[in-house]
PDB file of N, CA and C in Angstrom:
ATOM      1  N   UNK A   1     -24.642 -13.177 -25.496  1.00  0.00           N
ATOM      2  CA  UNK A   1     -23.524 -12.376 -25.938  1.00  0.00           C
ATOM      3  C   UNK A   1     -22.353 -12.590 -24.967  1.00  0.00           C
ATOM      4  N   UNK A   2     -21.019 -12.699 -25.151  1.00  0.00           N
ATOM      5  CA  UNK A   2     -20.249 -13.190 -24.693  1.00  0.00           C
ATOM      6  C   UNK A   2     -19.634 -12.166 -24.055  1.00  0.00           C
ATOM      7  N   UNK A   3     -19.121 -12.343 -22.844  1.00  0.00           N
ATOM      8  CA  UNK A   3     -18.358 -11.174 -22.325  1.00  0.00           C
ATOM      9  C   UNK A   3     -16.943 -10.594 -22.760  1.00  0.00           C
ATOM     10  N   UNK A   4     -16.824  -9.440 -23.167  1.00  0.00           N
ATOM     11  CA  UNK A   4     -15.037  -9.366 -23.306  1.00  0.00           C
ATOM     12  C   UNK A   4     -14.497  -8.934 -22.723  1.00  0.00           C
ATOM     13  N   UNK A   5     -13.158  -9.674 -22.668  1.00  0.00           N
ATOM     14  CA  UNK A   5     -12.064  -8.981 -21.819  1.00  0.00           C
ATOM     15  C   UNK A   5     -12.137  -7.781 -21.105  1.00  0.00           C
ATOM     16  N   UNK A   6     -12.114  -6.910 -22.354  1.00  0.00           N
ATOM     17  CA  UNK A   6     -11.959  -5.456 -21.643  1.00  0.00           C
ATOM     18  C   UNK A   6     -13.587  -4.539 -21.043  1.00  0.00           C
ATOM     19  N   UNK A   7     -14.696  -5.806 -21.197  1.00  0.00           N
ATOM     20  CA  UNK A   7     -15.576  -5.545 -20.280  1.00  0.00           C
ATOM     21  C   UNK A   7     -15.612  -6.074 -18.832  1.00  0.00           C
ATOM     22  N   UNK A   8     -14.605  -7.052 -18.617  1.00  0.00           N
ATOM     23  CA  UNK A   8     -14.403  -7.465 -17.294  1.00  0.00           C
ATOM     24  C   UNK A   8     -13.973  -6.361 -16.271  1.00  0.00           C
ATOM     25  N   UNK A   9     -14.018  -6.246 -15.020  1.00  0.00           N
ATOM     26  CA  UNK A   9     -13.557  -5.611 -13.912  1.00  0.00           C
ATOM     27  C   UNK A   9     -11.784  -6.201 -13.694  1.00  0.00           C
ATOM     28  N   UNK A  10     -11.173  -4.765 -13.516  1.00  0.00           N
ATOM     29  CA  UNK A  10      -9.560  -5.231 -13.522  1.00  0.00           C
ATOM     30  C   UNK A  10      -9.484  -5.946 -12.335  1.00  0.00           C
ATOM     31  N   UNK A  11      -8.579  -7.157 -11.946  1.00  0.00           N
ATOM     32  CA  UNK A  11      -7.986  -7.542 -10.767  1.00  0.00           C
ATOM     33  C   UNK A  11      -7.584  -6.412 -10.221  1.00  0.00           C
ATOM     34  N   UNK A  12      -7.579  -6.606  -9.388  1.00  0.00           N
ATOM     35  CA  UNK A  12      -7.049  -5.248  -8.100  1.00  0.00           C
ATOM     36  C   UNK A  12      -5.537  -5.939  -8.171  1.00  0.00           C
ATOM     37  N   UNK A  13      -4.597  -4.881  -8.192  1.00  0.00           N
ATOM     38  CA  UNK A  13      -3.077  -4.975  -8.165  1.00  0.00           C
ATOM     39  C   UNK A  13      -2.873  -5.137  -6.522  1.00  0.00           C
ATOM     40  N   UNK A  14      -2.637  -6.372  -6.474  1.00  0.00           N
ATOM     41  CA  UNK A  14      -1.753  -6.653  -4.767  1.00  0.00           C
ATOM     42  C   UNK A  14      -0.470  -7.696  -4.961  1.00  0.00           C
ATOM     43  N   UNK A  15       0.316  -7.046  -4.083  1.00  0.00           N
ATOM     44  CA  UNK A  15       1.343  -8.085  -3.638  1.00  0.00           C
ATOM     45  C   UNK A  15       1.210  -8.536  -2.626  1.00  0.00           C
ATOM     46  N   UNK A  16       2.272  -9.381  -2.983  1.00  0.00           N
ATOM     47  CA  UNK A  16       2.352 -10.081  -1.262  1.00  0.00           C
ATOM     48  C   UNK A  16       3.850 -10.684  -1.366  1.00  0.00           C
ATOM     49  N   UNK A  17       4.354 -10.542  -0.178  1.00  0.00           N
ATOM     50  CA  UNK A  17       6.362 -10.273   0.331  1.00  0.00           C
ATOM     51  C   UNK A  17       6.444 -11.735  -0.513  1.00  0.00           C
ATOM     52  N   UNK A  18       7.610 -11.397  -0.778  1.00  0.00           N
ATOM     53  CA  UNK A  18       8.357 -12.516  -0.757  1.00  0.00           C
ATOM     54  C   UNK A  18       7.385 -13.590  -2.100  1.00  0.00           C
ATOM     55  N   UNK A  19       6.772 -12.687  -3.071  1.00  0.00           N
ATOM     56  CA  UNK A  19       6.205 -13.821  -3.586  1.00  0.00           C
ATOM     57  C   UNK A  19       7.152 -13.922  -5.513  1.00  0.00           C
ATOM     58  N   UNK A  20       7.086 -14.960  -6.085  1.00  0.00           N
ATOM     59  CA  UNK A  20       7.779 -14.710  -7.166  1.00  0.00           C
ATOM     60  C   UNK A  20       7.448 -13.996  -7.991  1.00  0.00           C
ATOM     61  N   UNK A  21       8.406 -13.091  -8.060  1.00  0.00           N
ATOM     62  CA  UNK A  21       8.298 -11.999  -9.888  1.00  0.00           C
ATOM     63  C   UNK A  21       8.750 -12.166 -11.168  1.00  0.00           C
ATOM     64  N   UNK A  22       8.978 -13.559 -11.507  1.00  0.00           N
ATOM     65  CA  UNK A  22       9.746 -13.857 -12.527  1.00  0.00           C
ATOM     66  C   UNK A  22       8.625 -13.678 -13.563  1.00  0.00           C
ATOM     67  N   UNK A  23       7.961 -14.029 -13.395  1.00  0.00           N
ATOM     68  CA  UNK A  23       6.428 -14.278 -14.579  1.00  0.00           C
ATOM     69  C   UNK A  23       5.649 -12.583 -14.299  1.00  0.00           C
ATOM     70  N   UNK A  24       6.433 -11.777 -13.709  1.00  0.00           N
ATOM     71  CA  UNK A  24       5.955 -10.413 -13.979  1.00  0.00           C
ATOM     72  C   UNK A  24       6.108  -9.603 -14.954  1.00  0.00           C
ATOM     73  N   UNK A  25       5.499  -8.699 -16.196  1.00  0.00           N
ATOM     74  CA  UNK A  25       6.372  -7.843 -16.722  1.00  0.00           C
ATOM     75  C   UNK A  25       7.178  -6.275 -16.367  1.00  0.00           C
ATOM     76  N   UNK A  26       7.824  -5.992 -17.124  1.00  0.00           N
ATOM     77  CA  UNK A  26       8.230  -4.592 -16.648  1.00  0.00           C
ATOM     78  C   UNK A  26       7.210  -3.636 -16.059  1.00  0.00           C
ATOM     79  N   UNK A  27       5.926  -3.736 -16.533  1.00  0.00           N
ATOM     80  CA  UNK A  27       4.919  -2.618 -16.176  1.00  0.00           C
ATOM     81  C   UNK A  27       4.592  -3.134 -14.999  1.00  0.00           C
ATOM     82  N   UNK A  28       4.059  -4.288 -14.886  1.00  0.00           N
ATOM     83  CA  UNK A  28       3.411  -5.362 -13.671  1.00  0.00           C
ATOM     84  C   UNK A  28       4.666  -4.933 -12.386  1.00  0.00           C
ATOM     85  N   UNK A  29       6.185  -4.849 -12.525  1.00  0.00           N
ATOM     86  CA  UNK A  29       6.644  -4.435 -11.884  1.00  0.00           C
ATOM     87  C   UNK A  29       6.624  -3.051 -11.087  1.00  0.00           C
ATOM     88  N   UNK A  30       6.236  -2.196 -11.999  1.00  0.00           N
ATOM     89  CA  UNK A  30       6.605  -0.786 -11.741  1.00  0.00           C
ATOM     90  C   UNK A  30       4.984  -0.427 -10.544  1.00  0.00           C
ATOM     91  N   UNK A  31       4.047  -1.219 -11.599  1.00  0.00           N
ATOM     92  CA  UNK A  31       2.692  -0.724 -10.924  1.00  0.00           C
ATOM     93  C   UNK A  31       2.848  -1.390  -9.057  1.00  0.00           C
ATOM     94  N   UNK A  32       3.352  -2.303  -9.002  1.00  0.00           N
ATOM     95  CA  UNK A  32       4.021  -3.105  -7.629  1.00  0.00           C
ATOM     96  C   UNK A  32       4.661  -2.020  -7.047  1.00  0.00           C
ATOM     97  N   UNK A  33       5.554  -1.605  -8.021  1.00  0.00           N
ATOM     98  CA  UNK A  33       6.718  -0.148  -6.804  1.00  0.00           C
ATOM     99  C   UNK A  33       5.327   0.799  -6.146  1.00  0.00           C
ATOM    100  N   UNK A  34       5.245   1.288  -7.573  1.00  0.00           N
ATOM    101  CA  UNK A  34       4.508   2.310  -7.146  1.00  0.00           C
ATOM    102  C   UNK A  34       3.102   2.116  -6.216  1.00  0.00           C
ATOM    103  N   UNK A  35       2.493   0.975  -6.334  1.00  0.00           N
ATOM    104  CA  UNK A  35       1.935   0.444  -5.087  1.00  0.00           C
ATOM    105  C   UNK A  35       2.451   0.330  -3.612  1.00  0.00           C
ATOM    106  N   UNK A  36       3.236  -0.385  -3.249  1.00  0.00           N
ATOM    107  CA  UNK A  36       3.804  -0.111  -2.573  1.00  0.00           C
ATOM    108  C   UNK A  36       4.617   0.885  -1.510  1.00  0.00           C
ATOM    109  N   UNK A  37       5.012   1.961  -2.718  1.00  0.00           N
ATOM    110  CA  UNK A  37       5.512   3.495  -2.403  1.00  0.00           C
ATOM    111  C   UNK A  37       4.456   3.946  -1.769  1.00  0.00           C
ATOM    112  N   UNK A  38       3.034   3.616  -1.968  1.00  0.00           N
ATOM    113  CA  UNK A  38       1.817   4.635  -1.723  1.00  0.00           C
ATOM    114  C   UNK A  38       1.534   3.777   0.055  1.00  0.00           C
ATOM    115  N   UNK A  39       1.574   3.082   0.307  1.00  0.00           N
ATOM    116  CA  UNK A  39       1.542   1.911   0.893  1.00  0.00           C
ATOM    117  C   UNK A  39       2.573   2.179   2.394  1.00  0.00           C
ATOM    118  N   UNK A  40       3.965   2.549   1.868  1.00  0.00           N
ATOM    119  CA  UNK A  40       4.942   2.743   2.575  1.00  0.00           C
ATOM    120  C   UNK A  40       4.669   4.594   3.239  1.00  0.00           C
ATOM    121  N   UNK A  41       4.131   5.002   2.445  1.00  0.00           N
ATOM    122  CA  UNK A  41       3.665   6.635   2.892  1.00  0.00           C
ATOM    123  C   UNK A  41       2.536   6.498   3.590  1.00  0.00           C
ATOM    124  N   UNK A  42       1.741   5.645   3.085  1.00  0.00           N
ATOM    125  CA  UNK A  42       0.264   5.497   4.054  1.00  0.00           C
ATOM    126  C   UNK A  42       1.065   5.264   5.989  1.00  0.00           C
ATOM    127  N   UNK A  43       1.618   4.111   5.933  1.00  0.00           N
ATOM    128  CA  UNK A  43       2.182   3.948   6.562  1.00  0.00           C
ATOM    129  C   UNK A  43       3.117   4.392   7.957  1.00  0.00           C
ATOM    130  N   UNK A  44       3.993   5.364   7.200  1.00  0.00           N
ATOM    131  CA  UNK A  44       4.324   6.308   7.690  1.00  0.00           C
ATOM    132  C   UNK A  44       3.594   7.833   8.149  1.00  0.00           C
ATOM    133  N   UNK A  45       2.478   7.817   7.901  1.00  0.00           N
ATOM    134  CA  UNK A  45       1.862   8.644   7.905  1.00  0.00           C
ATOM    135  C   UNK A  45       1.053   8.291   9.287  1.00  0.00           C
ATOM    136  N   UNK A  46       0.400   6.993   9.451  1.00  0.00           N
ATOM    137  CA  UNK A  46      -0.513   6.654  10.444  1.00  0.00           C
ATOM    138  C   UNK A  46       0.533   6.612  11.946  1.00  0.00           C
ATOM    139  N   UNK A  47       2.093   6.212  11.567  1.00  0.00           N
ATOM    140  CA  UNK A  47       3.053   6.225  12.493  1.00  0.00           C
ATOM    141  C   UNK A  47       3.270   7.653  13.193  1.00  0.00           C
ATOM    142  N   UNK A  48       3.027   8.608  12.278  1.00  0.00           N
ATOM    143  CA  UNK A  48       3.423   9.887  12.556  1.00  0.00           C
ATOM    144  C   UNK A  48       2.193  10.580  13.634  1.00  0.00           C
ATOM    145  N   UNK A  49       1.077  10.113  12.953  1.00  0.00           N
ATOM    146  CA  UNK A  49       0.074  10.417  13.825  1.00  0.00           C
ATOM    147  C   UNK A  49      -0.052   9.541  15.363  1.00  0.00           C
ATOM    148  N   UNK A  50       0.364   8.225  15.266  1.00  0.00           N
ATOM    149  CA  UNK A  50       0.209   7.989  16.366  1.00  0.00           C
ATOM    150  C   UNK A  50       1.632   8.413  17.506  1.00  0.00           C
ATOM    151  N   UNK A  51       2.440   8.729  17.468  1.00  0.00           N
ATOM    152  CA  UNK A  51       3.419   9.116  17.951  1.00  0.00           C
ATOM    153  C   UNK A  51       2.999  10.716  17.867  1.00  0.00           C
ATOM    154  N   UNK A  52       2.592  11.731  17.452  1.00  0.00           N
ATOM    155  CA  UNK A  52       2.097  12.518  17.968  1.00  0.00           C
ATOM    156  C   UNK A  52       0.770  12.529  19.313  1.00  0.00           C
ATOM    157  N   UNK A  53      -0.203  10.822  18.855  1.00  0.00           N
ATOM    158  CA  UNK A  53      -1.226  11.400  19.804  1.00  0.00           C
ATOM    159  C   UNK A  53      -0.911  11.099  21.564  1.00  0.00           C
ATOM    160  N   UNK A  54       0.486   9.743  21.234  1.00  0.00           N
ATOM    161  CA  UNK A  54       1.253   9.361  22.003  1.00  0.00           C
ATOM    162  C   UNK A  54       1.971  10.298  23.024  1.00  0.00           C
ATOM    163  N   UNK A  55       2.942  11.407  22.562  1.00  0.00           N
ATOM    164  CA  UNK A  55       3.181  12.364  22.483  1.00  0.00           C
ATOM    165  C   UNK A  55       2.551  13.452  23.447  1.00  0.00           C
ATOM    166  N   UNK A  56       1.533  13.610  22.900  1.00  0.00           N
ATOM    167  CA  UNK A  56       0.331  15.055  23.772  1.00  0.00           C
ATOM    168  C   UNK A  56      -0.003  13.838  25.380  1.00  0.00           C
ATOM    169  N   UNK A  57      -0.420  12.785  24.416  1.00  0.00           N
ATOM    170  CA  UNK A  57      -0.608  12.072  26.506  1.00  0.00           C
ATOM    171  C   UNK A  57       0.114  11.591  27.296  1.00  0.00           C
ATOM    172  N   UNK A  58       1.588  11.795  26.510  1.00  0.00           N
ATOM    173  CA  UNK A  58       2.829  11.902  27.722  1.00  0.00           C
ATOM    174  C   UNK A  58       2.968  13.033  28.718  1.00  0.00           C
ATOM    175  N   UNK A  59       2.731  14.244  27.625  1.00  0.00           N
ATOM    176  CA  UNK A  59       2.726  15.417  28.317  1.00  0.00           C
ATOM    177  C   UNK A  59       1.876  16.000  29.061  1.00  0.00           C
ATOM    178  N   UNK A  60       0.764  15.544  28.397  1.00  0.00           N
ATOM    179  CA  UNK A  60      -0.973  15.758  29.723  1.00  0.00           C
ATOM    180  C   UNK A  60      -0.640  15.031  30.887  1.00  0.00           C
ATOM    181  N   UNK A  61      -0.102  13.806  30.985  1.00  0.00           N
ATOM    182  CA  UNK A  61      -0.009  13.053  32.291  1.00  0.00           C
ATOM    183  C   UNK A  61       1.634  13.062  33.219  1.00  0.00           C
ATOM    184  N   UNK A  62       2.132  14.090  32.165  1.00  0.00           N
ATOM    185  CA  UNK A  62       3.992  14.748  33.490  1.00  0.00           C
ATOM    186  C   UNK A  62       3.268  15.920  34.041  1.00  0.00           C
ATOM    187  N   UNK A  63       2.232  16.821  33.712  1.00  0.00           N
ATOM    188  CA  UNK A  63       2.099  18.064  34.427  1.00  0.00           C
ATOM    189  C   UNK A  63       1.785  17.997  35.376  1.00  0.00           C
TER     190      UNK A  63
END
């Protein structure tokens, strides 16, 4: 029995910089933003934490 399509496992949505989007569609685009957006918050998020833990052992080691 032959496999179908929509029994396959989806490709996992990744980009990568700088690569061409011409052969993308509108959706293929958006799912990219919004990848990305999640990506750019992850991001900022791990920054925030390390500049806080940064932060506490500036101040443990001036007292």
């Amino acid at each position: 029995m032959p496999i179908e399509d929509d029994d396959r496992p989806r490709k996992k949505v990744t980009h990568e910089i700088g690569q061409d989007l011409s052969l993308l569609s509108v959706e293929e685009l958006t799912e990219r933003v919004a990848l990305l957006k999640t990506e750019i918050a992850r991001l900022e998020e791990a920054a925030t934490k390390k500049r806080a833990s940064r932060d506490a052992a500036n101040s443990f080691f001036k007292s």
